[in-house]
C-alpha atoms as a PDB file:
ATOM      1  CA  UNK A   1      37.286 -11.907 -19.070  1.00  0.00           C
ATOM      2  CA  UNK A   2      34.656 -11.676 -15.932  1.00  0.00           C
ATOM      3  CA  UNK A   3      31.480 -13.314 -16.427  1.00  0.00           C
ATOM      4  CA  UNK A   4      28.317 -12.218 -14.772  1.00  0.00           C
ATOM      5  CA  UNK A   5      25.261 -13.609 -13.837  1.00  0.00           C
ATOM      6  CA  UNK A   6      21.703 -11.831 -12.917  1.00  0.00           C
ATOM      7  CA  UNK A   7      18.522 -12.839 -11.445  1.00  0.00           C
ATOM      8  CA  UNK A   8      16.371 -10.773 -13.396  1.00  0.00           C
ATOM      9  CA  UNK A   9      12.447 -10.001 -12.284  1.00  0.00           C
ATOM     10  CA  UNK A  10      10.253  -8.427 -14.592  1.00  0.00           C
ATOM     11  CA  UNK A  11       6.648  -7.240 -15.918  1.00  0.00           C
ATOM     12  CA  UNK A  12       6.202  -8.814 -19.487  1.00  0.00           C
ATOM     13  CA  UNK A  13       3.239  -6.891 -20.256  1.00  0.00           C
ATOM     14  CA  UNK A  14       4.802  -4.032 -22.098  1.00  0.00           C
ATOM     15  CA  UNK A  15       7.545  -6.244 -24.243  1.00  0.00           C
ATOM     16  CA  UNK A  16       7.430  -8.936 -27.379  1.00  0.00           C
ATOM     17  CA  UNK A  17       8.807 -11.693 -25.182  1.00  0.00           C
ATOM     18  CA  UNK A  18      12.698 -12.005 -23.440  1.00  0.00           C
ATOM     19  CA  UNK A  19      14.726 -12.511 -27.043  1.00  0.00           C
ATOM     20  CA  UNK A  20      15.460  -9.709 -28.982  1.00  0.00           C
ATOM     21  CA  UNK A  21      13.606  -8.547 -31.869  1.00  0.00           C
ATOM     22  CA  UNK A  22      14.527  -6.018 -34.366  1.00  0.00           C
ATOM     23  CA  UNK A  23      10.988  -4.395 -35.061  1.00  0.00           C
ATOM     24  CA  UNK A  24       9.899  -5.076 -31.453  1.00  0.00           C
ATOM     25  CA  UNK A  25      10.599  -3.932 -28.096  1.00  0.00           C
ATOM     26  CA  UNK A  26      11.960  -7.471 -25.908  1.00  0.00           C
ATOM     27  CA  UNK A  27      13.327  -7.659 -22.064  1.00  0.00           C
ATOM     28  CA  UNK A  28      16.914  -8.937 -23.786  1.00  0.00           C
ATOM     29  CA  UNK A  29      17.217  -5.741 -25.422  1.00  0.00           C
ATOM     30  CA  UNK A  30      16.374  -3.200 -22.790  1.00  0.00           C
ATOM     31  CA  UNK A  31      19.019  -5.172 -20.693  1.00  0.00           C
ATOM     32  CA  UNK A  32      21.396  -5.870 -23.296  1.00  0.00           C
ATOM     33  CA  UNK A  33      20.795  -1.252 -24.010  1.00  0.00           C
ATOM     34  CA  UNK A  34      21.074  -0.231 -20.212  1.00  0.00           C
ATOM     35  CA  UNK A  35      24.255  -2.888 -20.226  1.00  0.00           C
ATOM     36  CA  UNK A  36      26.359  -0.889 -22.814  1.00  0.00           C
ATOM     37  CA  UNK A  37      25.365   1.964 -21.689  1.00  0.00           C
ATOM     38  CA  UNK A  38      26.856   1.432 -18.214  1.00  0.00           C
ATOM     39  CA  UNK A  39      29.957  -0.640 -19.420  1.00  0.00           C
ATOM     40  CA  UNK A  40      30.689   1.274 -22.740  1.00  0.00           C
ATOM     41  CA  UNK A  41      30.868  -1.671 -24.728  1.00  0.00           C
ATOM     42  CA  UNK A  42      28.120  -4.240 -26.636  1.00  0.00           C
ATOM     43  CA  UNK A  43      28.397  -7.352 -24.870  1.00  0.00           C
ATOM     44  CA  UNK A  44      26.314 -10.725 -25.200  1.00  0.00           C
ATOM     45  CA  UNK A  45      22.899 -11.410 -22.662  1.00  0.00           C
ATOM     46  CA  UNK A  46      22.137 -15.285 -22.377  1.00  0.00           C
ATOM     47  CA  UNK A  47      19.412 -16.307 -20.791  1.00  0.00           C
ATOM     48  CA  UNK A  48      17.539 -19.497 -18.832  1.00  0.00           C
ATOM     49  CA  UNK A  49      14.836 -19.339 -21.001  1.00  0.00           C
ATOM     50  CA  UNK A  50      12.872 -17.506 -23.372  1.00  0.00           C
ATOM     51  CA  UNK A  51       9.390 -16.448 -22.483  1.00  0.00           C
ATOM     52  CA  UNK A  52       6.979 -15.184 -24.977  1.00  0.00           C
ATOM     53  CA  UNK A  53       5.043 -11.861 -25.216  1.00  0.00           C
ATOM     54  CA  UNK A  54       2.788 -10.716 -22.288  1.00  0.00           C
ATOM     55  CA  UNK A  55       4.837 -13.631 -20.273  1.00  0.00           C
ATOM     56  CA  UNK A  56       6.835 -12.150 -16.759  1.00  0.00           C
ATOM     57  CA  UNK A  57       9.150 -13.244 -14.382  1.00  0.00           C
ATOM     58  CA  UNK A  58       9.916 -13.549 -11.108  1.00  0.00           C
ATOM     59  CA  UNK A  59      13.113 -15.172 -11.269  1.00  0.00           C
ATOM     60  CA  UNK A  60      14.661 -15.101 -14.564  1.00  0.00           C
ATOM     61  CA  UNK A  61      18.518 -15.595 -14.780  1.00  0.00           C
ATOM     62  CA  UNK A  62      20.976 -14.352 -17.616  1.00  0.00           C
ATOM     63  CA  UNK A  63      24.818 -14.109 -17.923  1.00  0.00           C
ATOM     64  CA  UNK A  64      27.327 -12.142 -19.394  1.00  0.00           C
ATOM     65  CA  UNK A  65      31.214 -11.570 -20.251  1.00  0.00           C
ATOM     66  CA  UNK A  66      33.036  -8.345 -19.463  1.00  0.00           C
ATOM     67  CA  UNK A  67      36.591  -6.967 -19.067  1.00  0.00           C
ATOM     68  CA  UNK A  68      34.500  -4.336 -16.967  1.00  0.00           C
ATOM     69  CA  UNK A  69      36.363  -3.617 -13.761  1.00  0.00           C
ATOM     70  CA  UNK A  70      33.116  -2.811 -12.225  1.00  0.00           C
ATOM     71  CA  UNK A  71      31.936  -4.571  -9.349  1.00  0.00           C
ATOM     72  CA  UNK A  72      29.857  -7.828  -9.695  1.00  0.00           C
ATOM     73  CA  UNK A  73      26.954  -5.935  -7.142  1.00  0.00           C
ATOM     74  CA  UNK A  74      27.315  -2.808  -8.803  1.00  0.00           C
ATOM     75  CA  UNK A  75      26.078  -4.430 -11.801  1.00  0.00           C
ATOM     76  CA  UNK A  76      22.847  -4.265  -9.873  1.00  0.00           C
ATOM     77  CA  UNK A  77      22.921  -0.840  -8.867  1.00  0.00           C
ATOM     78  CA  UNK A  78      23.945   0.471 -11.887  1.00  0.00           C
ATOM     79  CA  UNK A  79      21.102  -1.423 -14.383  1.00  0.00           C
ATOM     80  CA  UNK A  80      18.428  -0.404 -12.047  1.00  0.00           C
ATOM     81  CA  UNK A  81      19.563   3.181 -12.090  1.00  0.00           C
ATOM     82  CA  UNK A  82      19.260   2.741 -16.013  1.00  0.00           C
ATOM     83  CA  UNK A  83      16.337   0.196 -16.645  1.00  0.00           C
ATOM     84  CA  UNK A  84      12.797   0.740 -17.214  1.00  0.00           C
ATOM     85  CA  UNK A  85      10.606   0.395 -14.143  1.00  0.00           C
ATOM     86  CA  UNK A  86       9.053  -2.836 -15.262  1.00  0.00           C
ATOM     87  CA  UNK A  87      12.431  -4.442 -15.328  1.00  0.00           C
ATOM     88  CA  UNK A  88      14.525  -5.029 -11.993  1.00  0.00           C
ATOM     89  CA  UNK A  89      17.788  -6.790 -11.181  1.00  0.00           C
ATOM     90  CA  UNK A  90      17.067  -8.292  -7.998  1.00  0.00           C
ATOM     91  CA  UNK A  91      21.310  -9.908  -7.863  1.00  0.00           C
ATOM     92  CA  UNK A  92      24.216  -9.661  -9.525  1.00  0.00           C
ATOM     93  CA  UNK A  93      27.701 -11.884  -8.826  1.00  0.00           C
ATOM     94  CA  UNK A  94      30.905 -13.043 -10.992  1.00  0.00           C
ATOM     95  CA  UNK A  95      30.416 -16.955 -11.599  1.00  0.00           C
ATOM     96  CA  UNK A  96      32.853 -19.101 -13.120  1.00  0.00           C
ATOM     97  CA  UNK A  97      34.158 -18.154 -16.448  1.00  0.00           C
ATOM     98  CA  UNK A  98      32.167 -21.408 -17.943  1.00  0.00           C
ATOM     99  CA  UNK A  99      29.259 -20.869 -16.264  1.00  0.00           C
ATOM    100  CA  UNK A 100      26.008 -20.713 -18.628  1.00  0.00           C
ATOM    101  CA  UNK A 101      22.633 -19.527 -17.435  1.00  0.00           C
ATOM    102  CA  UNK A 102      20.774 -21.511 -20.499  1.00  0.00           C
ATOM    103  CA  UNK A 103      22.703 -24.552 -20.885  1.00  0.00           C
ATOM    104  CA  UNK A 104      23.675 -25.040 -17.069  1.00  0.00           C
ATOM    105  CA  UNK A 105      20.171 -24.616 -15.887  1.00  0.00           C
ATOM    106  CA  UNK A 106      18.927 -27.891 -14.396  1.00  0.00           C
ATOM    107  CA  UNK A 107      14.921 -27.344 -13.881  1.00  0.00           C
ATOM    108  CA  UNK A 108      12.678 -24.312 -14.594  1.00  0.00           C
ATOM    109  CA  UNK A 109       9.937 -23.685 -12.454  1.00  0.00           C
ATOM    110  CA  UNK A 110       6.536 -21.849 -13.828  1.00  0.00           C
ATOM    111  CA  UNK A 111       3.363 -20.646 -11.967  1.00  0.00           C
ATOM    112  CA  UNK A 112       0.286 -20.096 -14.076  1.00  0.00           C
ATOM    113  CA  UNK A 113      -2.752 -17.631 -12.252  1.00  0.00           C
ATOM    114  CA  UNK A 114      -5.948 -17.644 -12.522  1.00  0.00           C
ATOM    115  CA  UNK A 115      -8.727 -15.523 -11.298  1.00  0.00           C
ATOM    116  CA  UNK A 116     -12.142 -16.605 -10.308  1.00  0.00           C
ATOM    117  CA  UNK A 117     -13.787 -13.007 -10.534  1.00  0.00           C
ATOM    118  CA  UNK A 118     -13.457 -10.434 -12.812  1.00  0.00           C
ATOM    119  CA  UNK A 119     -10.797  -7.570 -11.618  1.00  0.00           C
ATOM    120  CA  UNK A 120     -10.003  -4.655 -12.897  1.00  0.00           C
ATOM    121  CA  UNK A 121      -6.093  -4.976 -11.148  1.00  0.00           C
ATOM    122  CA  UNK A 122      -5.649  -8.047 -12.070  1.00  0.00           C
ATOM    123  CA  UNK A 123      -6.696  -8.283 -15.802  1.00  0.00           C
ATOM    124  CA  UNK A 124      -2.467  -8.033 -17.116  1.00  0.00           C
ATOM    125  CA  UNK A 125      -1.350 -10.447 -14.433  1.00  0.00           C
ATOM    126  CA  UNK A 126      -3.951 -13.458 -14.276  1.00  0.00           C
ATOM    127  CA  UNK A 127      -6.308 -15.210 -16.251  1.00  0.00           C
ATOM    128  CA  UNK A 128      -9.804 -14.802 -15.925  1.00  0.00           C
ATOM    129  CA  UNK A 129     -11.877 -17.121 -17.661  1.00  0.00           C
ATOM    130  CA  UNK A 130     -15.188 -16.037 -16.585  1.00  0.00           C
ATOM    131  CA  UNK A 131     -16.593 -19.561 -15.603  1.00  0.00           C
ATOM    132  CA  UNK A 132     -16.879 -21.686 -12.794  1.00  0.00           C
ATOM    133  CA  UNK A 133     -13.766 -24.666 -12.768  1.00  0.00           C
ATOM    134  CA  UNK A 134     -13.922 -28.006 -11.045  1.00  0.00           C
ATOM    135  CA  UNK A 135     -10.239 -27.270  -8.936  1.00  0.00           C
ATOM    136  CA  UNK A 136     -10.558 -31.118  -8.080  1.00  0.00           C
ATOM    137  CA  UNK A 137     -10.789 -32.122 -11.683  1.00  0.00           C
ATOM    138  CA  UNK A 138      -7.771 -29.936 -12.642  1.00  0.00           C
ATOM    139  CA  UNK A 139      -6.241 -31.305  -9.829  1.00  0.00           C
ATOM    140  CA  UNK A 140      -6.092 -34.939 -11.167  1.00  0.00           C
ATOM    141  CA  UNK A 141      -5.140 -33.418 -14.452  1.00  0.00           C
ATOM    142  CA  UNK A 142      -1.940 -32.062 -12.982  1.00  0.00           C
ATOM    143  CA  UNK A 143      -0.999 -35.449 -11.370  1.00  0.00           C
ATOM    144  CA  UNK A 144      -1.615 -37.308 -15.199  1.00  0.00           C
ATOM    145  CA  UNK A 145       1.255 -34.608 -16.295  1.00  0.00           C
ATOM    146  CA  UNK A 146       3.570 -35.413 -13.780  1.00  0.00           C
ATOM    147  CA  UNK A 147       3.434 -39.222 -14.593  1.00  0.00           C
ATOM    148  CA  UNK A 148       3.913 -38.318 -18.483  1.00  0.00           C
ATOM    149  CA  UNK A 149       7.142 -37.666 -20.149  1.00  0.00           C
ATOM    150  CA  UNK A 150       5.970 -37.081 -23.778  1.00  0.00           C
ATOM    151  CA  UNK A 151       4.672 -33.870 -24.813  1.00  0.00           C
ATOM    152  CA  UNK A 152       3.992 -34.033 -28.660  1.00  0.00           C
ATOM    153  CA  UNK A 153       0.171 -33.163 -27.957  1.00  0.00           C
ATOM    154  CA  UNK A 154       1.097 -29.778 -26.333  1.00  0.00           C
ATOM    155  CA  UNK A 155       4.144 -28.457 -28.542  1.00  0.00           C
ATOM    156  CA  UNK A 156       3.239 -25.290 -30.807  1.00  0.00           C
ATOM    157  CA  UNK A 157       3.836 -26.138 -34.046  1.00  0.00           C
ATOM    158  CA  UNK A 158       6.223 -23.199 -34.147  1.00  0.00           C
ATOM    159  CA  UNK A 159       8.592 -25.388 -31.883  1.00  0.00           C
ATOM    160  CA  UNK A 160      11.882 -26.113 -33.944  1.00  0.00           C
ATOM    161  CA  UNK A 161      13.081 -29.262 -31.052  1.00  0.00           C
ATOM    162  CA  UNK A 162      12.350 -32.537 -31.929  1.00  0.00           C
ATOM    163  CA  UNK A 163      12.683 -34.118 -28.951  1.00  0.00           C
ATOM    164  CA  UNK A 164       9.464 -33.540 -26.977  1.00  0.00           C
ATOM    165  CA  UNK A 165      10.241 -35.392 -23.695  1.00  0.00           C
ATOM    166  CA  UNK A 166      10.381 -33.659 -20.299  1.00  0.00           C
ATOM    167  CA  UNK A 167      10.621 -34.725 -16.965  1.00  0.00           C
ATOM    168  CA  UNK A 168       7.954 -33.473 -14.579  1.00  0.00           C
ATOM    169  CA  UNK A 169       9.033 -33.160 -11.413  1.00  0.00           C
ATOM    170  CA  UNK A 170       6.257 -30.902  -9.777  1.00  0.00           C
ATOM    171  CA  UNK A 171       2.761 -30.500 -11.327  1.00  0.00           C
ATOM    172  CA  UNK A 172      -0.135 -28.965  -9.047  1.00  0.00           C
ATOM    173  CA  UNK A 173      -3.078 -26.647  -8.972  1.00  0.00           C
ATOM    174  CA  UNK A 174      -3.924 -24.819  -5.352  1.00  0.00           C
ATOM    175  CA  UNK A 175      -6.456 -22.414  -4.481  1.00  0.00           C
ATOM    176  CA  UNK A 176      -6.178 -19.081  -1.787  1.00  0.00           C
ATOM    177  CA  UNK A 177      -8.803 -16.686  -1.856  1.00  0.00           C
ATOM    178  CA  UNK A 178     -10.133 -15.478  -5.453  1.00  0.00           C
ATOM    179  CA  UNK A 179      -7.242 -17.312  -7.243  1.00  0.00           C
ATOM    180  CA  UNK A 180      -6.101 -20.271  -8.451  1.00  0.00           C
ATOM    181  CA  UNK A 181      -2.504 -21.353  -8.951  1.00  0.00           C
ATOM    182  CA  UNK A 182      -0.961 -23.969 -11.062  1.00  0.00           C
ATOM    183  CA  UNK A 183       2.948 -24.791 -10.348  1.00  0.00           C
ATOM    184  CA  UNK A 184       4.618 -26.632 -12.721  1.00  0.00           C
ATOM    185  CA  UNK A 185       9.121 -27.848 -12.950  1.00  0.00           C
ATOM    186  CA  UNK A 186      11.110 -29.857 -15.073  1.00  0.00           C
ATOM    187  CA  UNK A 187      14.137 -29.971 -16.678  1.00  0.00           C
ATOM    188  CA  UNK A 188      12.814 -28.537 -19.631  1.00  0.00           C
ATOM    189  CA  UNK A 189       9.818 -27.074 -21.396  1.00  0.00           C
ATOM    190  CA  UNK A 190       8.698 -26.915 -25.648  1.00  0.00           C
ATOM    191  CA  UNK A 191       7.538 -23.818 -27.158  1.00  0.00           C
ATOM    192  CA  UNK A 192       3.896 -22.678 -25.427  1.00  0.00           C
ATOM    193  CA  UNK A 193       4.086 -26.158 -23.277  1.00  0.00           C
ATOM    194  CA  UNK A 194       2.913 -24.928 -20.306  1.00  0.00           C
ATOM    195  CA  UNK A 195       0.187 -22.365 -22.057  1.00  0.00           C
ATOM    196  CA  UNK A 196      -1.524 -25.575 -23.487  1.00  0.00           C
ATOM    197  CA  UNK A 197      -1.276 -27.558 -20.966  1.00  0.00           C
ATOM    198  CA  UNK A 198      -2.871 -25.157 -18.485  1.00  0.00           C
ATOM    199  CA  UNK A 199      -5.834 -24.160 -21.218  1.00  0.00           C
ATOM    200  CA  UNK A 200      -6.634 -27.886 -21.469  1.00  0.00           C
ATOM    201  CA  UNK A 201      -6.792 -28.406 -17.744  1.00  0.00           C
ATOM    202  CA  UNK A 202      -9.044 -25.400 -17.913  1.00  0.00           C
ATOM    203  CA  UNK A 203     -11.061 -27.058 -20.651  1.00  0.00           C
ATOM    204  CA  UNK A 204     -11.177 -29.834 -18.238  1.00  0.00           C
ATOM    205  CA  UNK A 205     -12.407 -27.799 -15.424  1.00  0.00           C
ATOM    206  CA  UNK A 206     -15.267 -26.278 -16.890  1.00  0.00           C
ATOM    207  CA  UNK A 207     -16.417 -29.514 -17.963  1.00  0.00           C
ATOM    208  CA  UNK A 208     -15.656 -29.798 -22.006  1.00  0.00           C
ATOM    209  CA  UNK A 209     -13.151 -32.279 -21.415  1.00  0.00           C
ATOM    210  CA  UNK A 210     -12.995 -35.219 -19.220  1.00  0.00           C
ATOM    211  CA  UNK A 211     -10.321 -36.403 -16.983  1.00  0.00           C
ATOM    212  CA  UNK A 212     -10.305 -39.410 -19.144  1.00  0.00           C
ATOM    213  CA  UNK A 213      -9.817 -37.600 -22.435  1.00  0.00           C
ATOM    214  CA  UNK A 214      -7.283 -35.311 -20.564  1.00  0.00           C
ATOM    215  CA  UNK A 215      -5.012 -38.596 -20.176  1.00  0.00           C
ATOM    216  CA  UNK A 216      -6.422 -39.791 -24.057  1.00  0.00           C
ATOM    217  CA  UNK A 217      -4.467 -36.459 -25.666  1.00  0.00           C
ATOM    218  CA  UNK A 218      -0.727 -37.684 -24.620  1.00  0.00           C
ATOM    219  CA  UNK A 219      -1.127 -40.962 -26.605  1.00  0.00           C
ATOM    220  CA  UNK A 220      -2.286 -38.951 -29.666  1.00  0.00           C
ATOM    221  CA  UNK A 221       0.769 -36.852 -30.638  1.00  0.00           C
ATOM    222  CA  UNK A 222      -1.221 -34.263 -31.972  1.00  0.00           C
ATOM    223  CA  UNK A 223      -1.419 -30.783 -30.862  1.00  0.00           C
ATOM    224  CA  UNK A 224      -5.163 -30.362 -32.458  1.00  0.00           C
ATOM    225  CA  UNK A 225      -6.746 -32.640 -29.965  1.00  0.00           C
ATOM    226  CA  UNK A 226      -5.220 -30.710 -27.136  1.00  0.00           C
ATOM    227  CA  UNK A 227      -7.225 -27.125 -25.846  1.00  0.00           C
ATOM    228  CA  UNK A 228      -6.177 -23.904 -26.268  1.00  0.00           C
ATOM    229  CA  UNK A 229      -3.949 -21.807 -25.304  1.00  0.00           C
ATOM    230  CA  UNK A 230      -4.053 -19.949 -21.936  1.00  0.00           C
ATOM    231  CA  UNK A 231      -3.435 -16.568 -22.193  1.00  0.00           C
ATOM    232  CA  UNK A 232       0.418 -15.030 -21.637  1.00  0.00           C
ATOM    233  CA  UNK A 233      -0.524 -12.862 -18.891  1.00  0.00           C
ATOM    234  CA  UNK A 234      -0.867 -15.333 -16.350  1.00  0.00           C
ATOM    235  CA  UNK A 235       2.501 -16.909 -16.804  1.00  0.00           C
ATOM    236  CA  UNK A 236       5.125 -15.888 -15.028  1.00  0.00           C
ATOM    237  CA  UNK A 237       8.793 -17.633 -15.216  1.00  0.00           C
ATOM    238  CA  UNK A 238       9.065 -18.112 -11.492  1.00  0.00           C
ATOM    239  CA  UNK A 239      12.893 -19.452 -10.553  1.00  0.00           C
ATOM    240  CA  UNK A 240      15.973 -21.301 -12.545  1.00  0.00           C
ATOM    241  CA  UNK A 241      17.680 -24.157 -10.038  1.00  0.00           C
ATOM    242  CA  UNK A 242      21.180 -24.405 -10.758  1.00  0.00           C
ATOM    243  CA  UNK A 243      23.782 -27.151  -9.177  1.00  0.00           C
ATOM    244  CA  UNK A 244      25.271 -24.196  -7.209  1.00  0.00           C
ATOM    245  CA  UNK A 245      23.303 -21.824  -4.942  1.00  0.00           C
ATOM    246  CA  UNK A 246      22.813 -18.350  -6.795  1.00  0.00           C
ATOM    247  CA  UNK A 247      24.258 -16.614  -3.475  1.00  0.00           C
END
């Protein structure tokens, strides 16, 4: 039995998330389709991590087992010949037989985008909030996350881990032009972590929270005294770091 892995890139905007959902259309599924249809055979997608409706990717990673005598880089070929438009396999190679793109992964790495002006190109792929921010506030918001490990205050309730520890390794806003970017890695992320986090450090840089109250929320444990909720569309899943090089 082969196994496969793929660095996946898509557009979330059309889909109900990665995972597959039986009333719903999902990324999983149109790969896991456009897979047995070029093998001739159902075979099992796992992947790095599962990002919600509206959410995209530039560097999503999955893996699967074959007896397909198909070659690892036609894998490529062939599920781009198949595939919807807004879903591209960017690589495809044969891994060790143990290898596991969820369990194996050792730090995900998110960007979050926000717009400062309204667009009319932009509106599915970054976050306009229609107000002025304070990027030097949000700044020092970004550094209290990466000297935090507990995020209690910034799971969705819908989260089914109980362990809500991560370690932060990067955590920064930057600006270029009309937008502004927030980067954020660790080894691990709750349910909608990184969609609250960024819509309190937006909260913070309009003004309605302070940087003080920003670092007040981790010592409550409670997701109600955090902001809301940024919006999917700016999200996008932006690279899986493994032990071994991908190439």
């Amino acid at each position: 039995m082969r196994n496969i892995k793929i660095l996946i890139e898509y557009d979330g905007t059309n889909y109900k998330g990665w995972q597959i959902q039986s009333n719903a259309k999902s990324v999983q599924g149109e790969l896991t389709k456009a897979l047995r249809s070029l093998i001739g055979s159902k075979v099992t997608l796992t992947g790095a991590g599962r990002t919600d409706s509206g959410v995209h990717a530039m560097g999503q990673v999955a893996n699967f087992r074959t007896e397909s005598e198909i070659s690892a880089r036609k894998f490529m070929e062939g599920l781009n010949g198949t595939l919807p438009k807004d879903i591209r396999i960017l690589h495809s190679i044969e891994v060790e037989e143990d290898f596991h793109s969820r369990r194996d992964a050792l730090e995900r790495q998110y960007h979050y985008k926000v717009i400062k002006r309204e667009s009319a190109l932009a509106r599915f792929y970054a976050y306009g909030p229609g107000y002025d921010l304070s990027l030097q506030d949000m700044v020092t918001a970004a550094k209290i996350i990466k000297a935090n490990t507990d995020f209690s205050s910034f799971c969705n309730t819908r989260s089914e881990t109980e362990n809500k520890k991560c370690k932060i390794r990067k955590s920064e806003w930057r600006e270029n032009g009309d937008y502004m970017y927030y980067t954020i890695a660790a080894d691990r992320f709750i349910y909608n972590m990184v969609r609250s986090l960024v819509g309190t450090m937006i909260e913070v840089g309009r003004g309605k929270i302070t940087v003080e109250q920003f670092e007040e929320i981790f010592d409550k444990s409670d997701r109600s005294a955090a902001g809301p909720n940024a919006p999917a569309h700016g999200l996008y899943l932006e690279k899986v770091v493994y032990a071994e090089n991908f190439n």
